[in-house]
C-alpha atoms as a PDB file:
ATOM      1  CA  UNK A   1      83.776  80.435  78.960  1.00  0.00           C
ATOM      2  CA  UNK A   2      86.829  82.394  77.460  1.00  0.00           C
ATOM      3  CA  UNK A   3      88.699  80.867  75.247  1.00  0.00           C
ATOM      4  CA  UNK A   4      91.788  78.916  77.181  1.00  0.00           C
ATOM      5  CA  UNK A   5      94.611  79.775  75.387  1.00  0.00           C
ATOM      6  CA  UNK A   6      93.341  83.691  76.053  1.00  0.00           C
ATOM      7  CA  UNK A   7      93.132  83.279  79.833  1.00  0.00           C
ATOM      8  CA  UNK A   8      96.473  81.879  79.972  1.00  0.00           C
ATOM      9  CA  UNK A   9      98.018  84.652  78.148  1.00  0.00           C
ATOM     10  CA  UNK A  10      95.882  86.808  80.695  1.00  0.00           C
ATOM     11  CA  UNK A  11      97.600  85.309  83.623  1.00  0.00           C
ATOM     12  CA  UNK A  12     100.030  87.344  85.920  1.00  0.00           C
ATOM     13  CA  UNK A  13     102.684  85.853  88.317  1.00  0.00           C
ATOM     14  CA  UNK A  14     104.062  86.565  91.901  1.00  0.00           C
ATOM     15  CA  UNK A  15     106.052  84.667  94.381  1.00  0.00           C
ATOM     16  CA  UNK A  16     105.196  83.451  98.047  1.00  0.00           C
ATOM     17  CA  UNK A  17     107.535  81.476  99.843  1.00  0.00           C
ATOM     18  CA  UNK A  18     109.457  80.784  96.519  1.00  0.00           C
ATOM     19  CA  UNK A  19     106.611  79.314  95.143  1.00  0.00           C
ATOM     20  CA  UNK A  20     105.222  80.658  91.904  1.00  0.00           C
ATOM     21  CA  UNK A  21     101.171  81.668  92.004  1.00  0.00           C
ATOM     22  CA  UNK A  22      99.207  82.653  88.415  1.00  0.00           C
ATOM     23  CA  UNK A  23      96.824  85.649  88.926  1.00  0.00           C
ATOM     24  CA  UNK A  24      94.226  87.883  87.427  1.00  0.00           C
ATOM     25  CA  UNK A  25      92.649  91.190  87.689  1.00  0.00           C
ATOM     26  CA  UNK A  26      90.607  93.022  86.548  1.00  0.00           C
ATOM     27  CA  UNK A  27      89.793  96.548  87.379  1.00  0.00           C
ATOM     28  CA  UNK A  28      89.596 100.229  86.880  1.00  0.00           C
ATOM     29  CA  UNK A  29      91.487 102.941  88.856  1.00  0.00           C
ATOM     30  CA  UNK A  30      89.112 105.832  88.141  1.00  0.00           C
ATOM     31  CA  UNK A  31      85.583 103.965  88.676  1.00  0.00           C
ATOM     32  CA  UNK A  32      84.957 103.127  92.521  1.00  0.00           C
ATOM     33  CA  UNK A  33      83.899  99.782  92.250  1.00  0.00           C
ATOM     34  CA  UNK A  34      83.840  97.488  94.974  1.00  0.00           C
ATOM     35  CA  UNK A  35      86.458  95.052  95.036  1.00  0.00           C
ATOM     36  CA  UNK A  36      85.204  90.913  94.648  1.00  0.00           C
ATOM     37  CA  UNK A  37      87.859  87.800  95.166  1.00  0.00           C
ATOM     38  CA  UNK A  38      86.964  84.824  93.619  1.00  0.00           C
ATOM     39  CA  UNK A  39      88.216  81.977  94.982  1.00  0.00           C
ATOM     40  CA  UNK A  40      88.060  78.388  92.840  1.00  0.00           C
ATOM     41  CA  UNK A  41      87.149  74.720  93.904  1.00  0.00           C
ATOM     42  CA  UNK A  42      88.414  71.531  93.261  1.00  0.00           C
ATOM     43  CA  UNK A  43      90.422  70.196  91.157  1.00  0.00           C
ATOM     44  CA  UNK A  44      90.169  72.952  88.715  1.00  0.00           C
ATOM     45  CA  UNK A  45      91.038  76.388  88.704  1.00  0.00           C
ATOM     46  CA  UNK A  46      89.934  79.772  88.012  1.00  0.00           C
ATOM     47  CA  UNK A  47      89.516  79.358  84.623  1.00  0.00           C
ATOM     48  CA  UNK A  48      86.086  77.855  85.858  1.00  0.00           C
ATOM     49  CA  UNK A  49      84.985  81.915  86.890  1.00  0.00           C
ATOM     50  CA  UNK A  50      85.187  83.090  83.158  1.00  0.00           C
ATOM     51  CA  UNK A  51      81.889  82.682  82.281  1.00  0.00           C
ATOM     52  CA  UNK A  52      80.361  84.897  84.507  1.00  0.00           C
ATOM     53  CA  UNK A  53      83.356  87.360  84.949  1.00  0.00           C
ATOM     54  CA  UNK A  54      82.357  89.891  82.289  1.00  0.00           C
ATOM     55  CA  UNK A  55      79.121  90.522  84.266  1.00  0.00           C
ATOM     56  CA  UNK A  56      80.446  90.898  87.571  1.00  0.00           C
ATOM     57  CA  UNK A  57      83.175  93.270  86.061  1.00  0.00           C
ATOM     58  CA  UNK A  58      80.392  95.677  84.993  1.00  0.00           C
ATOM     59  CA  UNK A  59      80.095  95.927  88.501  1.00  0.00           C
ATOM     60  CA  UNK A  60      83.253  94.916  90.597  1.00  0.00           C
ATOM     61  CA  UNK A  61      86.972  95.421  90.245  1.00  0.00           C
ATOM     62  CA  UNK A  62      87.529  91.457  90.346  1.00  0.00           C
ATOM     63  CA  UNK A  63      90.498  89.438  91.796  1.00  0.00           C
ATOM     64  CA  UNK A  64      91.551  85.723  91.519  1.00  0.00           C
ATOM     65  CA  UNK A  65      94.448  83.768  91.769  1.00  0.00           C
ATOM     66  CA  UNK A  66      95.137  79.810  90.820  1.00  0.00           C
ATOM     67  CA  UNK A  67      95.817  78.435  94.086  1.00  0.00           C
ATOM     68  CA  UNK A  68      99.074  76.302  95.015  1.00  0.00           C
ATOM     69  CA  UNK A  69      98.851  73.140  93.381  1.00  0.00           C
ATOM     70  CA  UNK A  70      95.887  74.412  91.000  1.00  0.00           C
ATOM     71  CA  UNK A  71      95.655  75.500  87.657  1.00  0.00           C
ATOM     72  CA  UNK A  72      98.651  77.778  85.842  1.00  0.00           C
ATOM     73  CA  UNK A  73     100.265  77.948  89.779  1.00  0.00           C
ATOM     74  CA  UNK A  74     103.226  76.284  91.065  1.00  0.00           C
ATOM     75  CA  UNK A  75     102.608  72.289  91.825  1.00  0.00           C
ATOM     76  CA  UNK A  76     104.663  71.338  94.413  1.00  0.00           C
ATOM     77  CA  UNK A  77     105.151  67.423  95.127  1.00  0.00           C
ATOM     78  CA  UNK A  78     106.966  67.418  98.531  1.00  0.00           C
ATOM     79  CA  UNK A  79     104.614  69.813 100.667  1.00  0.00           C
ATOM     80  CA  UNK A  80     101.466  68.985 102.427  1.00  0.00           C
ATOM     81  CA  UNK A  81      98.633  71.254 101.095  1.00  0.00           C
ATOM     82  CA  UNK A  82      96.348  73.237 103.491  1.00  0.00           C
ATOM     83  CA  UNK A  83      93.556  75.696 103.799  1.00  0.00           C
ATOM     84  CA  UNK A  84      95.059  77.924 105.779  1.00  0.00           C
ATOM     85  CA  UNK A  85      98.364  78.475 103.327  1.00  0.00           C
ATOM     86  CA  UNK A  86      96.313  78.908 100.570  1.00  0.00           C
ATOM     87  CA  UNK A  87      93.918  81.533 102.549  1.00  0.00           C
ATOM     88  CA  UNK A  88      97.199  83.419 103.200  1.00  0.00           C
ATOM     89  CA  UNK A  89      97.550  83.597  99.771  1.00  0.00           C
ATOM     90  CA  UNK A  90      94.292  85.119  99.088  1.00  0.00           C
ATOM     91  CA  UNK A  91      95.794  88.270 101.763  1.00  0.00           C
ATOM     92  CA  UNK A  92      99.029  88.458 100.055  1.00  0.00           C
ATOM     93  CA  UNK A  93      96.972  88.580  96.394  1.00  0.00           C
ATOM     94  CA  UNK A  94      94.716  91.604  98.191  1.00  0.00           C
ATOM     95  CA  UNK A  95      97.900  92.908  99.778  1.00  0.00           C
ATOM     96  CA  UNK A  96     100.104  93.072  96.437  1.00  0.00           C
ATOM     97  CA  UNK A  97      96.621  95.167  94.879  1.00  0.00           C
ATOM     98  CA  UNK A  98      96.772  97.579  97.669  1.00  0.00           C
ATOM     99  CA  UNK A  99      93.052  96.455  98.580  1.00  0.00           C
ATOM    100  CA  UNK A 100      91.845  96.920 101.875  1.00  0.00           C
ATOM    101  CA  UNK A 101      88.351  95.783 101.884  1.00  0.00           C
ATOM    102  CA  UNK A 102      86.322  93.115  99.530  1.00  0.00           C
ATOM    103  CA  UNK A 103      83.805  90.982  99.303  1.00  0.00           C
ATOM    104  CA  UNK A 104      84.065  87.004  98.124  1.00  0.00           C
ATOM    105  CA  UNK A 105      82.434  84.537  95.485  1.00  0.00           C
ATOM    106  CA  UNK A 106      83.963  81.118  96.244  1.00  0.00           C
ATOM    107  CA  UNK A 107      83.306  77.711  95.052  1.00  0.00           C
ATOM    108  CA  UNK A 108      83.950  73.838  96.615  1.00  0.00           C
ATOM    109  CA  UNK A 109      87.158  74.045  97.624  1.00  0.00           C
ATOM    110  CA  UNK A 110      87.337  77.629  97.675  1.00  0.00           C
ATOM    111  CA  UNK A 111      84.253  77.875 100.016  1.00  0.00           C
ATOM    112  CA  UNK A 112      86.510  76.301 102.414  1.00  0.00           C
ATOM    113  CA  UNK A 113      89.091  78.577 102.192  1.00  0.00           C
ATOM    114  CA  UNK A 114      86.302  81.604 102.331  1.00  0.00           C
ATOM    115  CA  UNK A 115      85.507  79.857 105.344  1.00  0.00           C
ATOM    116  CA  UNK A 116      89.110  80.585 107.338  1.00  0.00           C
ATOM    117  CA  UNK A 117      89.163  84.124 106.022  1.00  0.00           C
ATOM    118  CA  UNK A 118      85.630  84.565 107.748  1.00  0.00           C
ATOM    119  CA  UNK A 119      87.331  83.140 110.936  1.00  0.00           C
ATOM    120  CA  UNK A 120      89.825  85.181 110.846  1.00  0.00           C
ATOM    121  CA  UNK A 121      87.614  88.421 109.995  1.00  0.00           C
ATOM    122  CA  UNK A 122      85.403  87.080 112.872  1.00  0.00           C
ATOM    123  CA  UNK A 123      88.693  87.015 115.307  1.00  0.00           C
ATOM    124  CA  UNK A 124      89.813  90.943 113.756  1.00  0.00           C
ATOM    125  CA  UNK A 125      93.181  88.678 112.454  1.00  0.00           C
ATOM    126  CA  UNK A 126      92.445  89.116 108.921  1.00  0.00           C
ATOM    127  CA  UNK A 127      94.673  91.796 106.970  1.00  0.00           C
ATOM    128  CA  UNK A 128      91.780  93.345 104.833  1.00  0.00           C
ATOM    129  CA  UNK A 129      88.053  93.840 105.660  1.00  0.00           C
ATOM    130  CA  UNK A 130      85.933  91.032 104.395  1.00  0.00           C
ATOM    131  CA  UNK A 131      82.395  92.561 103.247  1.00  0.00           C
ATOM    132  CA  UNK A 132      80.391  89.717 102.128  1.00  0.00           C
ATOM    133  CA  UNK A 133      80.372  85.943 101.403  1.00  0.00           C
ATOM    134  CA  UNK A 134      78.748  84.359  98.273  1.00  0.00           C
ATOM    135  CA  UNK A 135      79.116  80.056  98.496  1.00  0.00           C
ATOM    136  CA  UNK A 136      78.493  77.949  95.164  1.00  0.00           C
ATOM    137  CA  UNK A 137      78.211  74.071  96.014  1.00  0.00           C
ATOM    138  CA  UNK A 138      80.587  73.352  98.745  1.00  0.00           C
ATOM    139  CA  UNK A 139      81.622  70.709 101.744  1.00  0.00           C
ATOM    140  CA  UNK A 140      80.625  73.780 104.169  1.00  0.00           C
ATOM    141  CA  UNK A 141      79.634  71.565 106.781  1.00  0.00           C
ATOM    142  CA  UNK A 142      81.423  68.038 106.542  1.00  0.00           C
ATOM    143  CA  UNK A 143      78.767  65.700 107.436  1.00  0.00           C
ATOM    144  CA  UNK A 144      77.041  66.501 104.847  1.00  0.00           C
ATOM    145  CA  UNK A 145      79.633  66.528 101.989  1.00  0.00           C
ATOM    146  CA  UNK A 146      79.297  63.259 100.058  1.00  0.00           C
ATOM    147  CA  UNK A 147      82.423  62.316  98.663  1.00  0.00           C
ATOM    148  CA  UNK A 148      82.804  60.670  95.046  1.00  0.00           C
ATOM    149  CA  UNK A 149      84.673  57.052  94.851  1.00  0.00           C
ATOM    150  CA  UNK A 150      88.028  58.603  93.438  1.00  0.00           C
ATOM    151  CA  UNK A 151      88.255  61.145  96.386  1.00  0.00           C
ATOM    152  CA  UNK A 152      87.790  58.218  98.707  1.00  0.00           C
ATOM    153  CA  UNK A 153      90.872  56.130  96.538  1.00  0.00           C
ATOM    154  CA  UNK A 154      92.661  59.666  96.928  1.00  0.00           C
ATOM    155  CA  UNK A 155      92.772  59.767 100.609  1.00  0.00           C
ATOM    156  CA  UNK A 156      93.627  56.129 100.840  1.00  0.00           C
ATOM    157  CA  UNK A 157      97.267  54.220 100.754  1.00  0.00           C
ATOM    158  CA  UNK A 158      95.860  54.134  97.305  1.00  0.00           C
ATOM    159  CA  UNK A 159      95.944  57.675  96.959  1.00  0.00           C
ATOM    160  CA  UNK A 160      99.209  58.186  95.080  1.00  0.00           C
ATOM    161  CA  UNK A 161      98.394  55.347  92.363  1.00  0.00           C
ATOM    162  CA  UNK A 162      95.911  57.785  91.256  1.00  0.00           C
ATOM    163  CA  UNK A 163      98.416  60.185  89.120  1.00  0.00           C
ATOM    164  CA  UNK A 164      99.092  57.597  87.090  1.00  0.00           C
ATOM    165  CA  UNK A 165      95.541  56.512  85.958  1.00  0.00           C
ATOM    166  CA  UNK A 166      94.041  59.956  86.218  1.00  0.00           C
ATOM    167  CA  UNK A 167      92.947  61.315  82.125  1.00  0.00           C
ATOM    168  CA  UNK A 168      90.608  63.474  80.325  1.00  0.00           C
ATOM    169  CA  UNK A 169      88.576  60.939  79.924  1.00  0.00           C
ATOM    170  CA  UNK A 170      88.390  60.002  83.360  1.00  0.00           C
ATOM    171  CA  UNK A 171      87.716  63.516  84.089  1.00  0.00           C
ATOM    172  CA  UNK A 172      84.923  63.825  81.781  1.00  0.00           C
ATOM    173  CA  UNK A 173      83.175  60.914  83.534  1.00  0.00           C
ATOM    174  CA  UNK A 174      83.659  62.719  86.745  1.00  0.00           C
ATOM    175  CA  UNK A 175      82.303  65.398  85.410  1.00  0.00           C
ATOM    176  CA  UNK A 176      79.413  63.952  83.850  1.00  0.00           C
ATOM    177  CA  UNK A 177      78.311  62.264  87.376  1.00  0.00           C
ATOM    178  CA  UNK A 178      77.744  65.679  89.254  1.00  0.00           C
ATOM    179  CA  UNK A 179      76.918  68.210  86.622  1.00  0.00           C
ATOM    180  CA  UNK A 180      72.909  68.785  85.940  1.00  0.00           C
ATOM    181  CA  UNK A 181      71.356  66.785  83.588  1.00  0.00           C
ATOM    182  CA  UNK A 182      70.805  69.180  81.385  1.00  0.00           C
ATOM    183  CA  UNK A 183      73.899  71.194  81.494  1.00  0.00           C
ATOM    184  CA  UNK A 184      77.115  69.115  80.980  1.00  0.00           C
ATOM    185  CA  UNK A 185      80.498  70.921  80.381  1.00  0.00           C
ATOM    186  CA  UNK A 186      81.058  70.984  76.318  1.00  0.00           C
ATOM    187  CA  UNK A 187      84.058  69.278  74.626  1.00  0.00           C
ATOM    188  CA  UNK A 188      86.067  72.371  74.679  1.00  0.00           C
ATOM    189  CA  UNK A 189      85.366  72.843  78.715  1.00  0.00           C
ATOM    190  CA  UNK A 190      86.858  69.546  79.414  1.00  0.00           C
ATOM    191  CA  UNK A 191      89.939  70.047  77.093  1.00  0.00           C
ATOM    192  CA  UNK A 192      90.901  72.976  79.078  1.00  0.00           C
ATOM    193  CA  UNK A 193      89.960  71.438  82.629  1.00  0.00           C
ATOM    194  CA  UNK A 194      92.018  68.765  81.955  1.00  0.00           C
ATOM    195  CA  UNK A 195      94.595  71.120  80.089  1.00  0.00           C
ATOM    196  CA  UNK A 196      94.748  73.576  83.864  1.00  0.00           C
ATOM    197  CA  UNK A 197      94.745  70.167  85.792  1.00  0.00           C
ATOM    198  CA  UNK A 198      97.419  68.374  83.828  1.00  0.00           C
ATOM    199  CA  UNK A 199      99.641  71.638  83.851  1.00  0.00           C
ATOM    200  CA  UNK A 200     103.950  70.547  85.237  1.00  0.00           C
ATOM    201  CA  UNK A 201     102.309  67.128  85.854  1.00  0.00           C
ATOM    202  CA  UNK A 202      99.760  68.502  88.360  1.00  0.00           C
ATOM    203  CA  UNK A 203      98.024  65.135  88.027  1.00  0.00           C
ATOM    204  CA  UNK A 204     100.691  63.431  90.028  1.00  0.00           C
ATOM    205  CA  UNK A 205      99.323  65.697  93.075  1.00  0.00           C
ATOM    206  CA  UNK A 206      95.732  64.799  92.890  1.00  0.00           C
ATOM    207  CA  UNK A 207      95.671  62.474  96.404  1.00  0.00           C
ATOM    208  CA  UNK A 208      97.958  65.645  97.887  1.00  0.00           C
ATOM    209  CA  UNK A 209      95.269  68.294  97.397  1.00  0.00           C
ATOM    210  CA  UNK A 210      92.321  66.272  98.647  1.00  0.00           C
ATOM    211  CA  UNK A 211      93.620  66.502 102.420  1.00  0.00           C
ATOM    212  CA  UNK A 212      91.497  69.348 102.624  1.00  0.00           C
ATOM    213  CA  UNK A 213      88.444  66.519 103.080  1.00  0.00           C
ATOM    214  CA  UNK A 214      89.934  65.346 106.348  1.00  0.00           C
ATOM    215  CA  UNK A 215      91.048  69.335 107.233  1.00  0.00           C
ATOM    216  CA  UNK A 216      87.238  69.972 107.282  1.00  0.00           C
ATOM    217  CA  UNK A 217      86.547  67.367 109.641  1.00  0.00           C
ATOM    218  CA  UNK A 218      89.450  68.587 111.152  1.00  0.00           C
ATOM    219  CA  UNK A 219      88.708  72.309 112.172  1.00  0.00           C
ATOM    220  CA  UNK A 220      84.752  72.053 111.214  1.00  0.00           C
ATOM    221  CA  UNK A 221      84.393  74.241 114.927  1.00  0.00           C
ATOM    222  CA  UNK A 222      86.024  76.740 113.760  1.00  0.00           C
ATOM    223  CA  UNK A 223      84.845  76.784 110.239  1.00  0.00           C
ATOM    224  CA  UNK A 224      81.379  75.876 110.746  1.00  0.00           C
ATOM    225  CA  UNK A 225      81.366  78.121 113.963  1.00  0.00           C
ATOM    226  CA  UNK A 226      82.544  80.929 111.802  1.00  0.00           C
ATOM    227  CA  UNK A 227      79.214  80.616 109.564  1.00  0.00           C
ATOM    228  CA  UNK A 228      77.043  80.928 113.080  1.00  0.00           C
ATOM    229  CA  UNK A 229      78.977  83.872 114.435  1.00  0.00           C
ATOM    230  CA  UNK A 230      79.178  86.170 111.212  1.00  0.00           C
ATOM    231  CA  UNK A 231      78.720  89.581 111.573  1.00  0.00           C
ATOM    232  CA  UNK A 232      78.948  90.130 107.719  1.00  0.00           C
ATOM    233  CA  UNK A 233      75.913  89.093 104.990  1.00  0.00           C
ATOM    234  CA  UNK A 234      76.337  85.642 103.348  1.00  0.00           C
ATOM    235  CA  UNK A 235      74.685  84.193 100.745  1.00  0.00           C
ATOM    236  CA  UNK A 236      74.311  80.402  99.712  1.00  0.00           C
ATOM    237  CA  UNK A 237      73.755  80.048  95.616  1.00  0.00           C
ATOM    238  CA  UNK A 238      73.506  76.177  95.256  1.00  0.00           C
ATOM    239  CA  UNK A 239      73.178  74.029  92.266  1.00  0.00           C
ATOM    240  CA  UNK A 240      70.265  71.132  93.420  1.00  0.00           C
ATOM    241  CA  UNK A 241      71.736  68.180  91.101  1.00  0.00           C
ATOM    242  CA  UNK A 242      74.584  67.639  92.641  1.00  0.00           C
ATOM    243  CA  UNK A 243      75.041  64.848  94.177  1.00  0.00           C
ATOM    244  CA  UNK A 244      78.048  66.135  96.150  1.00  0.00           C
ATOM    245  CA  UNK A 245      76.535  69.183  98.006  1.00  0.00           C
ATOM    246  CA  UNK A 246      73.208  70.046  96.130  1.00  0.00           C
ATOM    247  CA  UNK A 247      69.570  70.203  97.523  1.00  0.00           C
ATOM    248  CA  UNK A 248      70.348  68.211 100.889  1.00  0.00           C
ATOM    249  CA  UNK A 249      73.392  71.053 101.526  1.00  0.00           C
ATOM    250  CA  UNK A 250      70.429  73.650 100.666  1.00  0.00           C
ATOM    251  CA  UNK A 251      68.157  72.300 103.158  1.00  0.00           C
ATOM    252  CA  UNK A 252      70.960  71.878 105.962  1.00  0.00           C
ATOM    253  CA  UNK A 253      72.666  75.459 105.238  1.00  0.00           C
ATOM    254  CA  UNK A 254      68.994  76.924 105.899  1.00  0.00           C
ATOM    255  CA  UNK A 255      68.340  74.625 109.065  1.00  0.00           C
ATOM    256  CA  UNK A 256      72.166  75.847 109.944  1.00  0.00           C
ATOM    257  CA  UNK A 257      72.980  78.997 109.213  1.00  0.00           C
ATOM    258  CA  UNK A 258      70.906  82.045 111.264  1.00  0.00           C
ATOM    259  CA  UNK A 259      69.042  83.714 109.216  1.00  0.00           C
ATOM    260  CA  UNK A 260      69.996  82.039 106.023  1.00  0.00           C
ATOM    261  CA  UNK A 261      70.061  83.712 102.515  1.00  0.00           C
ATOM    262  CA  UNK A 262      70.114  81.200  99.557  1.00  0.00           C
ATOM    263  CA  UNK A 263      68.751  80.316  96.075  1.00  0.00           C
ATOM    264  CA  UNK A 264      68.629  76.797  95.219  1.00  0.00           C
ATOM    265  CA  UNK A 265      69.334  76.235  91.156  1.00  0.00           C
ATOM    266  CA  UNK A 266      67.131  72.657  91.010  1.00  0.00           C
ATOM    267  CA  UNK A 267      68.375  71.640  87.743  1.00  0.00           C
ATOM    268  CA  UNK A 268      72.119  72.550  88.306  1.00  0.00           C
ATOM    269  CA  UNK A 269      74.798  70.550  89.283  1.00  0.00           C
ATOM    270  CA  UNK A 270      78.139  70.777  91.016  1.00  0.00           C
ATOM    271  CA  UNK A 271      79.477  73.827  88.760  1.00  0.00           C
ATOM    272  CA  UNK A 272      76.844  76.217  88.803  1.00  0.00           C
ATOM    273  CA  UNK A 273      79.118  79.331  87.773  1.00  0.00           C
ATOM    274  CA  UNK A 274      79.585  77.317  84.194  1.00  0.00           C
ATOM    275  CA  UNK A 275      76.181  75.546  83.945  1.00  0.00           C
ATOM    276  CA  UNK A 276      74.094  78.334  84.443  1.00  0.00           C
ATOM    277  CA  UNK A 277      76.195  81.415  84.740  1.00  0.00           C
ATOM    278  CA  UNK A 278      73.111  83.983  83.459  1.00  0.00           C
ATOM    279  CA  UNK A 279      71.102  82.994  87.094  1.00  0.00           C
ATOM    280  CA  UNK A 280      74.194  82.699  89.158  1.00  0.00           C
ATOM    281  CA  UNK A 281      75.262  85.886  87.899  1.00  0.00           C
ATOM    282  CA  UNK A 282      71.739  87.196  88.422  1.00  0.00           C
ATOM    283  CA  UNK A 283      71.563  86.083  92.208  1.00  0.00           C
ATOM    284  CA  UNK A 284      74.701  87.144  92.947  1.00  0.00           C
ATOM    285  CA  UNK A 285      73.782  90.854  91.930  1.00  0.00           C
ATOM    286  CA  UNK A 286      70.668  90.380  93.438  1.00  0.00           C
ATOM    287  CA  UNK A 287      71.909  90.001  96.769  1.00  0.00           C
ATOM    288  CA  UNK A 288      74.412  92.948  96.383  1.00  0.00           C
ATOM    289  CA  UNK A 289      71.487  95.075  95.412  1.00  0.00           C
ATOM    290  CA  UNK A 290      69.887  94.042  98.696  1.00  0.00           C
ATOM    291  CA  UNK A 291      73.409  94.310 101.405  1.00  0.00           C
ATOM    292  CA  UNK A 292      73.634  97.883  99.788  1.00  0.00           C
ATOM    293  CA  UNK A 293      76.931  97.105  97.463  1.00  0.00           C
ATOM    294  CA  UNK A 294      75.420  98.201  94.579  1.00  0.00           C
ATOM    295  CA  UNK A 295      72.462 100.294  93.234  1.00  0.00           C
END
C-alpha cells in the first residue's frame, strides 16, 4: 500500500453542504481512458484502494473520495449518516471532474452505496451514466451479512460508549478476526487504518456510521431489487474467509443475482483489495476485457 503520509499529501478538498470531503484523482487528459470510482467500506477509507491503484491506472482515469465521516473527510458529530448523502457525494465528486459516464469498484460499505447509484441509474435519476459494477465483500443482501460483536454494541444504547474504548489495538484484533489466514494487514497497515480512523476524533463517531446496518434492512427492496433489475454488467469479486460476507455471500449472490458473474478468492478475507491485490486486480481487468471496456 502507499506509504500514508504520501496519500495524505495526495489528498484534494471540496465542500458540500459546508462540509469538507478529501479526494483523489488520478488521470490523463490526452489518453481516453475510461473513467472508474472507487468507493471505500467500513470503517476505513480510501487509503485501503492504494494497493491496487497503480494497476487500474494503467488502464482507467480513477476517482475516489473519503466519504463523510471517513478517513481525511469532515467528521461531523451532530448529523445522522446515510447512504443516500454519501451517494450524492459520489455525483457531486463526478460532477466537479466534468465526468459523464463511469464505471465502479466498491467495497463493504461502499457496495452499499454502489447499490443506490444503481437504483438510481435503474430509475434514469442518476446525474452520470453508470457503466459497470465491481462488489468486494459486502452486506449486499442483509440477511446474509453477519455482523461482528462491536457493530452489534455500536447500534445499541451502548453504541456511543464505544468512542471511548475504541484503539489500535482493538482495531488490530478486529482486523485479525476477518482477514484470511494467511494474509493479515502488516504493522504499518494498521498504523495508518487506525491513523485515517482516528483523524478530528473520528473515533467518537463509530456507533453514528454503523446506521447504515439497519438502512440495509431498511431499503433492501430497493437495493436488492436494483441488483435483479440491472441493465448494466456486474461483477461479484469475494474474499471466501470472511466471516462477515465471504463464501456463504458467494453462494447466495450466485443463487440471487440473474446471471451472476463472480470469482470467489477462498483464502481471502474481508479486505481482498489489500490481501491479495495481484488477483483482485487481475479479475477486475478480466471482466473489463470481457464487457468490452478494455482490449
Amino acid at each position: 500500500m502507499r506509504p500514508i503520509d504520501e496519500w495524505r499529501d495526495a489528498a484534494t478538498f471540496f465542500s458540500v453542504h459546508g462540509w469538507k470531503i478529501a479526494a483523489w484523482t488520478d488521470f490523463d487528459e490526452t489518453a481516453e481512458k475510461p473513467w472508474l470510482l472507487l468507493i471505500h467500506g467500513f470503517p476505513t477509507s480510501s487509503w485501503d484502494w492504494t494497493a491496487v491503484w497503480p494497476t487500474l491506472a494503467e488502464t482507467f482515469n480513477l476517482a475516489a473520495i473519503d466519504m463523510l465521516g471517513f478517513g481525511l473527510s469532515e467528521k461531523p458529530r451532530r448529523i445522522k449518516y446515510r447512504i443516500f448523502d454519501q451517494a450524492d457525494l459520489q455525483e457531486v465528486l463526478l460532477e466537479k471532474l466534468g465526468v459523464g459516464e463511469a464505471h465502479v469498484l466498491a467495497h463493504d460499505y461502499g457496495d452499499t452505496v454502489a447499490q443506490e447509484l444503481l437504483a438510481r441509474h435503474n430509475e434514469g435519476a442518476l446525474s452520470f451514466s453508470l457503466k459497470s459494477v465491481c462488489f468486494l465483500n459486502g452486506g449486499l443482501f442483509p440477511e446474509q451479512h453477519r455482523a461482528r460483536p462491536i457493530q452489534k454494541i455500536g447500534l445499541s444504547p451502548l453504541g456511543g460508549a464505544l468512542g471511548f474504548v475504541l484503539s489500535r489495538n482493538s482495531l488490530r484484533k478486529g482486523f485479525d478476526e476477518i482477514f484470511g489466514p494467511e494474509t493479515k494487514a502488516s504493522d504499518t497497515e494498521i498504523d495508518g487504518h487506525w491513523s485515517l480512523l482516528s483523524e478530528s476524533g473520528g473515533e467518537k463517531i463509530f456507533h453514528k456510521l454503523l446506521h447504515y446496518i439497519p438502512e440495509r434492512r431498511m431499503h433492501r427492496d430497493r437495493w436488492v431489487g436494483g441488483l435483479s433489475s440491472a441493465m448494466i454488467p456486474l461483477k461479484l469479486i469475494d474474499g471466501g474467509a470472511d466471516p462477515v460476507s465471504g463464501a456463504h455471500l458467494y453462494d447466495y449472490y450466485r443463487e440471487n443475482v440473474p446471471n451472476p458473474d463472480a470469482s470467489l478468492l477462498a483464502n481471502i478475507g474481508h479486505y481482498p483489495q489489500t490481501e491479495d491485490p495481484t488477483d483482485v486486480a487481475r479479475l477486475f481487468l478480466e471482466f473489463h476485457q470481457k464487457i468490452g471496456t478494455i482490449d
